[in-house]
C-alpha atoms as a PDB file:
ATOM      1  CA  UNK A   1       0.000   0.000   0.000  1.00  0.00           C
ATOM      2  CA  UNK A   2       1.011   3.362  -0.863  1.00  0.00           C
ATOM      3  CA  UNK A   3       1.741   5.492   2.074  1.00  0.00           C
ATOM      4  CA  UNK A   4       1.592   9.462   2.675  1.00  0.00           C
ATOM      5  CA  UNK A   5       3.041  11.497   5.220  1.00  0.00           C
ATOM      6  CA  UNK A   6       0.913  14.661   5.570  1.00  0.00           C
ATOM      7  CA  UNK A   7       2.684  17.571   7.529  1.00  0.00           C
ATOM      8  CA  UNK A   8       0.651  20.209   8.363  1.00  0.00           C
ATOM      9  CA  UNK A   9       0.562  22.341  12.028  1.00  0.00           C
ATOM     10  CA  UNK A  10      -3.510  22.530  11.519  1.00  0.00           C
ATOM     11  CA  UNK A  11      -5.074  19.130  13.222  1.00  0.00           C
ATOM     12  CA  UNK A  12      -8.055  19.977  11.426  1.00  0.00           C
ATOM     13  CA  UNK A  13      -6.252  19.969   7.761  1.00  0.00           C
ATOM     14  CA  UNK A  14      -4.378  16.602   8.842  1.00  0.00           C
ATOM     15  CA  UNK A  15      -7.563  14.990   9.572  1.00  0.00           C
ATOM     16  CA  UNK A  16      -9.539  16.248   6.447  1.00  0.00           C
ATOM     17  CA  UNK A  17      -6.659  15.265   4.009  1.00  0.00           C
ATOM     18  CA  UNK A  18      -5.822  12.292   5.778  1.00  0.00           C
ATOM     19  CA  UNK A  19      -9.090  11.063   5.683  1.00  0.00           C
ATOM     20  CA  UNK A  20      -9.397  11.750   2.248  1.00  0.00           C
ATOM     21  CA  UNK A  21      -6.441   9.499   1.455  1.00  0.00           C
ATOM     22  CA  UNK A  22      -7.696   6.882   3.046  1.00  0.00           C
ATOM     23  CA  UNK A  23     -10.351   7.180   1.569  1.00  0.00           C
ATOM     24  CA  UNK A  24      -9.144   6.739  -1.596  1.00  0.00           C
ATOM     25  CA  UNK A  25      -6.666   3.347  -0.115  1.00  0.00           C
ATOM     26  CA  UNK A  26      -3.440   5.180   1.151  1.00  0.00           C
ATOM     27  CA  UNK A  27      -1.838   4.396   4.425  1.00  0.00           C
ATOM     28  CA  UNK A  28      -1.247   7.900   5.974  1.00  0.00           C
ATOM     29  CA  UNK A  29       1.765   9.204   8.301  1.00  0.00           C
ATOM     30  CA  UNK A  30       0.953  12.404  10.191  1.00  0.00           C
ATOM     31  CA  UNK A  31       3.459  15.251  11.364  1.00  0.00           C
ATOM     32  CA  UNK A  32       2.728  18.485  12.738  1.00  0.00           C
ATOM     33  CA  UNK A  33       5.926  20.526  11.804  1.00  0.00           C
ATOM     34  CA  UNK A  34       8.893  20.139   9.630  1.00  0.00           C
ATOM     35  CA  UNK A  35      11.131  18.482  12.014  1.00  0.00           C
ATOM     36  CA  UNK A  36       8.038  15.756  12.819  1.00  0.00           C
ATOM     37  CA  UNK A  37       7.842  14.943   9.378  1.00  0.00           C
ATOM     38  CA  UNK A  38      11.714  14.067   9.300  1.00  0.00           C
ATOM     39  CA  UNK A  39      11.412  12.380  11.696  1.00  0.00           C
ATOM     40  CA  UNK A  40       8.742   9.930  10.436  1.00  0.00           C
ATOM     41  CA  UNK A  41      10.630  10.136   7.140  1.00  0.00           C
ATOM     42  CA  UNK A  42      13.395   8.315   8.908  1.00  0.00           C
ATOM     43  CA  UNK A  43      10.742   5.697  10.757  1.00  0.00           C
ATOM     44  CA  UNK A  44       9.259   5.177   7.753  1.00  0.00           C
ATOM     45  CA  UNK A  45      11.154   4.520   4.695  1.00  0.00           C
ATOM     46  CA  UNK A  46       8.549   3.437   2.539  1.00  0.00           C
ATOM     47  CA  UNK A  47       6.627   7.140   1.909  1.00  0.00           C
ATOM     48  CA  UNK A  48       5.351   7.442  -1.258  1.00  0.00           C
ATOM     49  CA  UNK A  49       4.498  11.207  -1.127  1.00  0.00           C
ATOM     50  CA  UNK A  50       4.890  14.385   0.999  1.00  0.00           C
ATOM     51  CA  UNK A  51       1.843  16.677   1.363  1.00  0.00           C
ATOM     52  CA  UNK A  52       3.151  19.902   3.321  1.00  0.00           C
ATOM     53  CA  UNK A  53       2.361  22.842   4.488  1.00  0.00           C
ATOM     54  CA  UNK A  54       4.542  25.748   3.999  1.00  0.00           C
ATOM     55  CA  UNK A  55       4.100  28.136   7.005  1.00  0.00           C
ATOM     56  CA  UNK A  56       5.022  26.121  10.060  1.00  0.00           C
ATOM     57  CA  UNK A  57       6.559  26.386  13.132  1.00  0.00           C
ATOM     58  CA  UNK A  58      10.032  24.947  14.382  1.00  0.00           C
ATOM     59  CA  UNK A  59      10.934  23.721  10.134  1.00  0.00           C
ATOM     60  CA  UNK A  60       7.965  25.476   7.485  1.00  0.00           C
ATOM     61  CA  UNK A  61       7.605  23.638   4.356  1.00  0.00           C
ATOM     62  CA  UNK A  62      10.288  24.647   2.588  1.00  0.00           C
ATOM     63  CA  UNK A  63      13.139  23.888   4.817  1.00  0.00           C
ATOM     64  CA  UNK A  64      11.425  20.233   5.058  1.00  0.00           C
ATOM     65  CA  UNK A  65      11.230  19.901   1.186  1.00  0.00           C
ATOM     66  CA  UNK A  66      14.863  21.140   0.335  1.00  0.00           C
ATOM     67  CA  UNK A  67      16.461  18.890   3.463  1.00  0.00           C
ATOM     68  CA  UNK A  68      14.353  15.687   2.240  1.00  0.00           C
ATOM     69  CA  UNK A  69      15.734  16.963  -1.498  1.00  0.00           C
ATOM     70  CA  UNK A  70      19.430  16.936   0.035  1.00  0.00           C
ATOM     71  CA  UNK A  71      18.603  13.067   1.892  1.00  0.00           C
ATOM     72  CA  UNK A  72      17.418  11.494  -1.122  1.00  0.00           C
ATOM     73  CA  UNK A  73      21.094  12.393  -3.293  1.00  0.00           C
ATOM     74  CA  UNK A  74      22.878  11.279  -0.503  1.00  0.00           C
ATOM     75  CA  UNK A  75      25.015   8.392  -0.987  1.00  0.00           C
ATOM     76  CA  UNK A  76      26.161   5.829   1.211  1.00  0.00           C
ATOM     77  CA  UNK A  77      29.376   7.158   1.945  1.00  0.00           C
ATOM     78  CA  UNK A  78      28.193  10.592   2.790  1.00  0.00           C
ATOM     79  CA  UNK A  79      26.261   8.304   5.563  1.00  0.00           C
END
């Protein structure tokens, strides 16, 4: 099964989207900030997709996208 990880700091916008996805069949990973949603990028390996919001607290949108960009050229060695 597919799986998202929805960041968003609005409970109400991280229930409404995730239960939208699973809805539709997705199994859905929830984060409230930037620095959450690394986190559960690291737990969970197999994530499909990244739904975030851009104005956060503690790591907006933004910084979350461009680190996750920086993770996934990473090689081995850099490890």
């Amino acid at each position: 099964m597919k799986r998202i990880l929805i960041v968003d700091d609005s409970s109400m916008i991280r229930l409404v989207v995730s239960k939208a996805a699973k809805k539709a069949g997705y199994d859905i990973v929830e984060a409230s900030n930037g620095k959450e949603g690394l986190e559960q990028l690291t737990k969970n390996e197999q994530i499909s997709l990244i739904l975030s919001d851009i104005n956060m607290p503690i790591m907006d949108g933004i910084e979350t996208v461009s680190y996750t960009h920086l993770r996934a050229h990473e090689t081995r060695e850099d490890l």
